[in-house]
Protein backbone atom coordinates (compact mmCIF):
# COMPACT_ATOMS: atom_id res chain seq x y z
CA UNK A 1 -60.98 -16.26 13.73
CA UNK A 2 -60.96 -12.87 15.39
CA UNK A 3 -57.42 -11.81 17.13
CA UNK A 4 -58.11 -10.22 19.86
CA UNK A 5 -55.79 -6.65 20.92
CA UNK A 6 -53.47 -5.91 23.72
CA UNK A 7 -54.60 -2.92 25.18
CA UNK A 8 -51.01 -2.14 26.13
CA UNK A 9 -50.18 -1.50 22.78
CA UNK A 10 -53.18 1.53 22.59
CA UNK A 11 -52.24 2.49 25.82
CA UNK A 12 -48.35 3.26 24.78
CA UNK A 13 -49.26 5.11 21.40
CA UNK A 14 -50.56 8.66 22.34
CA UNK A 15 -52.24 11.87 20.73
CA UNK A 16 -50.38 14.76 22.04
CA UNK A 17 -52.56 17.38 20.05
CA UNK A 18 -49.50 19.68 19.27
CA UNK A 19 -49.49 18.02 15.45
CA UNK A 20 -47.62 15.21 13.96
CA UNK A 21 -47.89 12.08 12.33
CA UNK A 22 -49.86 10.73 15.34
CA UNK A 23 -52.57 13.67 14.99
CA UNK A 24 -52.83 12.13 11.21
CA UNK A 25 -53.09 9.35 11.43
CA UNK A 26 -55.29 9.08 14.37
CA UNK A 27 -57.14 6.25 16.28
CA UNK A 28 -59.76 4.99 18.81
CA UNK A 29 -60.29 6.42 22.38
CA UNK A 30 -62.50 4.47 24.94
CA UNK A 31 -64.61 6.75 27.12
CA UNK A 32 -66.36 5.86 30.08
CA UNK A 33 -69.47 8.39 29.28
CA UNK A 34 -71.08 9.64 32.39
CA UNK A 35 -74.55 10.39 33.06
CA UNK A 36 -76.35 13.63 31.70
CA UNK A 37 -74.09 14.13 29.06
CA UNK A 38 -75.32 13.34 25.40
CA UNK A 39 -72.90 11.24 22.82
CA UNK A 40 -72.19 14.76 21.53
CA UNK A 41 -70.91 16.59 24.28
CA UNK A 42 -68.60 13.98 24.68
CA UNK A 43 -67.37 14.27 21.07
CA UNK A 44 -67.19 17.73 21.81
CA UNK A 45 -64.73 17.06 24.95
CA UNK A 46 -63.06 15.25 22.88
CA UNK A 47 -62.35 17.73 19.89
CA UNK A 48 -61.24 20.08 22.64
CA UNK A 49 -58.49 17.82 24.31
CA UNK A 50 -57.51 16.05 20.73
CA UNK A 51 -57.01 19.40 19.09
CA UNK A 52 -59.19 18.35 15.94
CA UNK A 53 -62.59 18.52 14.42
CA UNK A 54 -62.39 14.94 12.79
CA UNK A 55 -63.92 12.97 15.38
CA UNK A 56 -66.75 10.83 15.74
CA UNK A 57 -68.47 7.86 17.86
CA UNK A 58 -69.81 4.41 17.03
CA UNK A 59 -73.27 4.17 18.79
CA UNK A 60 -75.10 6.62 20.58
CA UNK A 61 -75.81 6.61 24.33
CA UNK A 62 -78.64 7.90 25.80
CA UNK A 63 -77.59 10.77 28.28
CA UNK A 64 -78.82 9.11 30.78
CA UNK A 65 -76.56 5.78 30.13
CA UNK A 66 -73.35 5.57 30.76
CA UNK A 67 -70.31 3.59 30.04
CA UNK A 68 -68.37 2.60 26.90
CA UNK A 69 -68.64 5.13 23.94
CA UNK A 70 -65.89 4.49 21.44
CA UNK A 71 -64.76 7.41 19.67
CA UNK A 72 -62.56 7.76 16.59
CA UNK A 73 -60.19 10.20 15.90
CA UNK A 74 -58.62 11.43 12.41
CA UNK A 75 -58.66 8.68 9.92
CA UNK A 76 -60.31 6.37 12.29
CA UNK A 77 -63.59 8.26 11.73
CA UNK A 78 -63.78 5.51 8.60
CA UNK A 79 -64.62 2.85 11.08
CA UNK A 80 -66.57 3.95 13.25
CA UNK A 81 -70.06 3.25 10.90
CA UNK A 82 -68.78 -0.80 10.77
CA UNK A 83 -67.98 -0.50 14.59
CA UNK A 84 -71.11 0.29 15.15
CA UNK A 85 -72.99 -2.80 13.39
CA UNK A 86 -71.16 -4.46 16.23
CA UNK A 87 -72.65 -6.69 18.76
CA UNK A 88 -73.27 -4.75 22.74
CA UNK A 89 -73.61 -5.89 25.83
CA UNK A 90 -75.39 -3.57 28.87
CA UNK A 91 -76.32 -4.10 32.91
CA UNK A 92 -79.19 -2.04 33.81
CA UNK A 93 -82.20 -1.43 35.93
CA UNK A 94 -86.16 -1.74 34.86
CA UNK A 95 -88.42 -0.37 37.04
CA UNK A 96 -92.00 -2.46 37.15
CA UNK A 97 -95.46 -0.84 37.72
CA UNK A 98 -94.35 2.55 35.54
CA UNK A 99 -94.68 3.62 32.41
CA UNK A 100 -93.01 7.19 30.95
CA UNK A 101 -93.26 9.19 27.48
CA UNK A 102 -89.38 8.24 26.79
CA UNK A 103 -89.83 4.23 28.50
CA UNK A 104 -86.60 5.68 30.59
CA UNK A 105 -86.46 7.81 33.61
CA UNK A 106 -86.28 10.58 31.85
CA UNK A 107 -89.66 11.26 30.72
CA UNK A 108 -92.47 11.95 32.41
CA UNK A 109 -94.67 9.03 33.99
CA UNK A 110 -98.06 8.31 32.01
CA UNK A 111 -99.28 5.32 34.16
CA UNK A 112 -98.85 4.02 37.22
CA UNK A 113 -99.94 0.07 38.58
CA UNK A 114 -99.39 -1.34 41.53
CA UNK A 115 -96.24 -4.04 40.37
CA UNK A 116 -95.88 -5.79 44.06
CA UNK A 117 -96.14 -9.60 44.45
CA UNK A 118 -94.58 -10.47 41.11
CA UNK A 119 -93.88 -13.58 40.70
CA UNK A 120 -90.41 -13.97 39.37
CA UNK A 121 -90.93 -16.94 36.73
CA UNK A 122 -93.35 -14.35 35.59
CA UNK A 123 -90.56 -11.94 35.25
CA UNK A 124 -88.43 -14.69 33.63
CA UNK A 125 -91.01 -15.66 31.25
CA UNK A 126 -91.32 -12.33 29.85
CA UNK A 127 -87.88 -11.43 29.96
CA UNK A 128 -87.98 -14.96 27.51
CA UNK A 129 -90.23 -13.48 25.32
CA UNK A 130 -87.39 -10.62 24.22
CA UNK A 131 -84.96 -12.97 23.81
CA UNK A 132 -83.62 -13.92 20.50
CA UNK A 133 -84.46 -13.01 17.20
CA UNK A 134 -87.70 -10.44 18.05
CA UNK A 135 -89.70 -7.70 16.14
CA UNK A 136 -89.31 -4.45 18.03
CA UNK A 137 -90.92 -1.27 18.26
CA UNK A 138 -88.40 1.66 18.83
CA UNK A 139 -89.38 3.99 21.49
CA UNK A 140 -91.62 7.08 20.18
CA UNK A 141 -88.83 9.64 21.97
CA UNK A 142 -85.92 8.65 19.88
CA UNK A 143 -83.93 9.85 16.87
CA UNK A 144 -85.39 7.84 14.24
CA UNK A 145 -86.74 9.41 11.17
CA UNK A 146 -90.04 9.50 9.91
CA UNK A 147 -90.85 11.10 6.66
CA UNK A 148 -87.47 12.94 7.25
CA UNK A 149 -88.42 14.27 10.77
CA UNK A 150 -86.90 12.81 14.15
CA UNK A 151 -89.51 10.91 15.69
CA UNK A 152 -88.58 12.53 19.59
CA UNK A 153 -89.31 15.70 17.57
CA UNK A 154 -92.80 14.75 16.38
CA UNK A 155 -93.74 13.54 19.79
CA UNK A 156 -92.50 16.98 21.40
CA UNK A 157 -95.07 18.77 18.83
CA UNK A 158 -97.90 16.56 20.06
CA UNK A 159 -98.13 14.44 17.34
CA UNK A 160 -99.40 10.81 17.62
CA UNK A 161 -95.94 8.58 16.57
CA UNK A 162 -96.03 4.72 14.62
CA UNK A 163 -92.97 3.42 14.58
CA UNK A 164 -92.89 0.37 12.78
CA UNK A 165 -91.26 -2.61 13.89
CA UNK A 166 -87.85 -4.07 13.37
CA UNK A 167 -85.90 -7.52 13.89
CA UNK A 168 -83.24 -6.57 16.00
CA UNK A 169 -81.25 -9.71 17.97
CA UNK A 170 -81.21 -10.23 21.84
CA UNK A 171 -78.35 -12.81 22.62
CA UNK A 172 -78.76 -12.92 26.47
CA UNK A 173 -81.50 -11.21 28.77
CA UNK A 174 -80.81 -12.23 31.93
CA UNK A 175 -82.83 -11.35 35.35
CA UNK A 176 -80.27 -10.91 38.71
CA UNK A 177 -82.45 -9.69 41.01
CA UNK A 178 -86.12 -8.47 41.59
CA UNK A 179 -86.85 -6.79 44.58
CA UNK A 180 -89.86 -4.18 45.58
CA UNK A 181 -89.89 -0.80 45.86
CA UNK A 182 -91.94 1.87 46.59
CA UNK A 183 -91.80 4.88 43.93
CA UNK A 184 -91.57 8.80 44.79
CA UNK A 185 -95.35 9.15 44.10
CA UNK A 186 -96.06 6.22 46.50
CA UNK A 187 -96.31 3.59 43.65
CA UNK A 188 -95.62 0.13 44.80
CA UNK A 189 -93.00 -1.03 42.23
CA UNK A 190 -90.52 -3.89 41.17
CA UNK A 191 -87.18 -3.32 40.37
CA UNK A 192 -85.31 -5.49 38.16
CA UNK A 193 -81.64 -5.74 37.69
CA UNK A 194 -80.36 -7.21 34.30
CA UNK A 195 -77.49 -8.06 31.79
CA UNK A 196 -78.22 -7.91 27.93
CA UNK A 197 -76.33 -8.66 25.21
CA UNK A 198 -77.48 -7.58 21.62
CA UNK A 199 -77.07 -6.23 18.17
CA UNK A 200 -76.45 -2.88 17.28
CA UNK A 201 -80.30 -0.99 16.90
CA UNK A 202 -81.95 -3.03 19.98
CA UNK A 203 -83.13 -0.15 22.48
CA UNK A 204 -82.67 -1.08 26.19
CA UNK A 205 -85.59 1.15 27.05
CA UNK A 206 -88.34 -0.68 24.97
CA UNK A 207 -87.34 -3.95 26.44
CA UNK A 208 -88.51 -2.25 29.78
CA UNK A 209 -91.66 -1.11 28.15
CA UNK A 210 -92.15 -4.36 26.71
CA UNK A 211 -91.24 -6.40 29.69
CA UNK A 212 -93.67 -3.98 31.87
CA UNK A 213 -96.46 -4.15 29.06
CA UNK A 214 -96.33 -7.97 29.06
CA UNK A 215 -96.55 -8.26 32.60
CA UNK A 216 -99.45 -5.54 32.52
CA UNK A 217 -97.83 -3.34 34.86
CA UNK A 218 -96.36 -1.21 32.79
CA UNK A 219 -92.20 -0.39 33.07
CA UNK A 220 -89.30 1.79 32.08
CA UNK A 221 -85.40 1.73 32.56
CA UNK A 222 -83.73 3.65 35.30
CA UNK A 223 -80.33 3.08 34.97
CA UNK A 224 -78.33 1.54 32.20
CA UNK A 225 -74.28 1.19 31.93
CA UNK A 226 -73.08 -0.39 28.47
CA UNK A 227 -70.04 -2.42 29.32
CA UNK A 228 -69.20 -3.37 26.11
CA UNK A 229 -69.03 -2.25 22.45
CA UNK A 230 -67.94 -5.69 19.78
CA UNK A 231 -64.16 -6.34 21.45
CA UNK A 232 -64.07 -3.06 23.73
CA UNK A 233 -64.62 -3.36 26.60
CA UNK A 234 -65.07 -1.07 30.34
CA UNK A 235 -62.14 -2.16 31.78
CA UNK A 236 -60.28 -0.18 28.75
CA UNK A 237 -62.32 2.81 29.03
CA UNK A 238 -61.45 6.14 30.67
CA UNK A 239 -63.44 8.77 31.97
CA UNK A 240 -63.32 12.32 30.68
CA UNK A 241 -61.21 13.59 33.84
CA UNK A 242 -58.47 11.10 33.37
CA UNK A 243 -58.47 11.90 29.91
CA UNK A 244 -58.20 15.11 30.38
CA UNK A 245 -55.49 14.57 32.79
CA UNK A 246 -53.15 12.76 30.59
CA UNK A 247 -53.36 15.79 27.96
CA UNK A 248 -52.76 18.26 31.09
CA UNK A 249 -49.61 16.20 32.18
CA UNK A 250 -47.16 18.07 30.26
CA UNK A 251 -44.40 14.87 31.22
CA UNK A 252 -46.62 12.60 29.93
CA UNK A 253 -47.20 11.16 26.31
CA UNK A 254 -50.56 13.04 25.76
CA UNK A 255 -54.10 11.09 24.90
CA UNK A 256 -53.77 7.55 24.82
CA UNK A 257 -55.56 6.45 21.67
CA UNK A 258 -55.69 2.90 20.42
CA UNK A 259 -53.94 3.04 16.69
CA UNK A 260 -56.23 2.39 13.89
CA UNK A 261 -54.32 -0.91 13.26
CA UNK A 262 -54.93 -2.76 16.50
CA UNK A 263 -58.22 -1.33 16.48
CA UNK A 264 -59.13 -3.42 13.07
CA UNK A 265 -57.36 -6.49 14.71
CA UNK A 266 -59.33 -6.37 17.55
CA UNK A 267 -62.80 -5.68 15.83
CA UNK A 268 -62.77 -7.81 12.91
CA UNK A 269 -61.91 -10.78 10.99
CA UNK A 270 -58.08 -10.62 9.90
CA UNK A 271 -56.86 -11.44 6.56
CA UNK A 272 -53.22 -11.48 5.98
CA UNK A 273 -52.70 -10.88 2.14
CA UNK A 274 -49.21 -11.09 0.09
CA UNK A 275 -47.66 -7.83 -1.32
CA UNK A 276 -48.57 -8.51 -4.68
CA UNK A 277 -52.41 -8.90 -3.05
CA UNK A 278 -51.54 -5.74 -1.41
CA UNK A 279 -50.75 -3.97 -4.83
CA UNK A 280 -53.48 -4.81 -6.57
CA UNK A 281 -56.03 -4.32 -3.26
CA UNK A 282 -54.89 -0.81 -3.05
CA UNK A 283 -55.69 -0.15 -6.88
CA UNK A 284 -59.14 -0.92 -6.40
CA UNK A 285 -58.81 -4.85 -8.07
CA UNK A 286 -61.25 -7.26 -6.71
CA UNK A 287 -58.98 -9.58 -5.99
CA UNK A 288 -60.53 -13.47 -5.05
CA UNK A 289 -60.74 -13.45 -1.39
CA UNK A 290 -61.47 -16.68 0.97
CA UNK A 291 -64.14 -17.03 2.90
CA UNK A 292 -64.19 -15.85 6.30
CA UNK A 293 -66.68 -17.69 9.70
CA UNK A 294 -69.63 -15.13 9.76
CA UNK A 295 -70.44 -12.17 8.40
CA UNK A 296 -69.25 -8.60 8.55
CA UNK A 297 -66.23 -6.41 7.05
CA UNK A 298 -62.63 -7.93 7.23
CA UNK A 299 -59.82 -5.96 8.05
CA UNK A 300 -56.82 -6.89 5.04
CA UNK A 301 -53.25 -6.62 6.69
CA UNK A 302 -49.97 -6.37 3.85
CA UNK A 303 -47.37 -8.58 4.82
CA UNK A 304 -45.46 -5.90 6.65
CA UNK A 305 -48.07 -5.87 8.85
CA UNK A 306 -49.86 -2.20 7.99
CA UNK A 307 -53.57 -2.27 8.14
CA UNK A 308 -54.39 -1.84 4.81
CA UNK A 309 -58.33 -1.75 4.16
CA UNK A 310 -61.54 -2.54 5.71
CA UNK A 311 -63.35 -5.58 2.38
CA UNK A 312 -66.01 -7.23 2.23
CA UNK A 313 -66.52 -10.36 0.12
CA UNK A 314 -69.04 -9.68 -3.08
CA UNK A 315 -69.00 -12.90 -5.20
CA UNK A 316 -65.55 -14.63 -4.02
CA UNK A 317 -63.64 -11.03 -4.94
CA UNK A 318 -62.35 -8.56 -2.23
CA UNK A 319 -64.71 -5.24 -2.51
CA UNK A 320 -62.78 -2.23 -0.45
CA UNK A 321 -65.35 -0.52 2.17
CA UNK A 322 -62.53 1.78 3.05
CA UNK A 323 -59.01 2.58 2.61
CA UNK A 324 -56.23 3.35 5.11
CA UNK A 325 -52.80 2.70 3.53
């Protein structure tokens, strides 16, 4: 069973960037991300306020999307590649009757159909069709590699993109509304708000292309806010500003970061070992480990309470994914 944080714990400990233990030993920041700016520039931001080069994010967003980015600072950097496996949940908008080179708002429209007169169990039916364990095709403007070369960077040289197809997991896809619309270029279109919740690889944007392309209308996302990231939610995120506040408040504590330890508590399975088990985790012995509800790292706590290492279970024995004592 997964023990979920109190924020007020991350809120209290604080990166001041002026050096020290805290610096060190680092932690997880929560950043609302606002539009325009890529999942780099925010890192960037970041490096500037924190006063260090070792930071990193779990999960790119779009520029255009905004909303929870979790970031990891120092040490922390070592989970960010399990925090990203984690599970996400988004609200967004899917515009019916266009299609575009990037299936977002973004790219340039290559069809247009009228999408008025919809009927919404038509809507719902397709929106059923991308629900649950599916086979997806990436969008052609994205960072995946093929043959070693970004597939957004094939596309921009003119070249003719495949992207095979992948199982990826949508939990929920839900439909709010559906109303019509009439586009800039006069196209009569349907706009659809929705929630989705789903595992980490599942692009928003080629559930609009797919919902459109079912409906044979064609469709692309227009807006898109992730609201959650596994246990991290928006309501804990801040937006560059106020972070940048709290470092320029010169009576204040500095960045609030979330320490690395309550971080692992919050994100994964806990397993409380004994100090001996501590001992002999820390010297790289497979020690025999229980089994744990579902799957995913588990985050191994010494009796004192320190987070000790991130394991996964290989045979019955503890294997160490990564180290923080």
């Amino acid at each position: 069973m997964k023990r979920q944080s109190n924020n007020e714990g991350g809120e209290r400990a604080a990166l001041s960037g002026k050096g020290g233990g805290g610096r060190r030993a680092g932690g997880l920041v929560i950043v609302d991300k606002p539009s325009g700016f890529t999942s780099h520039d925010v890192v960037a931001k970041m490096r500037g306020m924190a006063r260090t080069r070792r930071v990193g994010h779990a999960g790119t967003l779009d520029p255009m999307a905004t909303g929870v980015l979790v970031l990891g600072l120092e040490r922390a950097t070592k989970l960010l590649g399990h925090l990203a496996l984690t599970e996400k949940e988004y609200v967004g908008t899917i515009r019916l009757g266009q299609s575009t080179i990037t299936d977002d708002a973004e790219g340039e429209i290559t069809a247009s159909k009228a999408a008025h007169g919809l009927a919404r169990e038509d809507i719902d039916a397709g929106v059923a069709r991308l629900s649950g364990a599916i086979m997806q095709v990436p969008s052609k403007v994205s960072a995946i590699k093929i043959d070693g070369k970004r597939s957004y960077s094939r596309v921009r040289d003119g070249e003719d993109v495949e992207i095979p197809a992948r199982p990826v997991t949508v939990s929920s896809f839900v439909v709010h509304s559906a109303h019509e619309a009439e586009a800039e270029d006069g196209t009569p279109v349907t706009d659809v708000l929705v929630s989705v919740v789903c595992s980490s690889g599942t692009y928003i944007r080629a559930l609009a292309r797919d919902l459109g392309a079912g409906l044979g209308v064609g469709g692309h996302l227009t807006a898109l806010r992730r609201t959650r990231v596994g246990p991290y939610k928006l309501d804990q995120a801040r937006t560059l500003e106020q972070l940048q506040a709290t470092v320029d408040d010169t009576e204040g504590g500095g960045l609030p970061v979330m320490p690395i330890a309550e971080a692992a508590d919050a994100a994964f399975t806990r397993w409380d070992v004994t100090e001996q088990q501590s001992r002999l985790l820390l010297n790289g012995v497979r020690i025999p480990m229980p089994r744990f509800e579902g799957d995913g790292p588990v985050a191994a706590f010494g009796p004192d309470g320190a987070f000790l290492a991130l394991v996964e279970n290989q045979g019955g024995k503890a294997k160490s994914l990564a180290v923080f004592a």
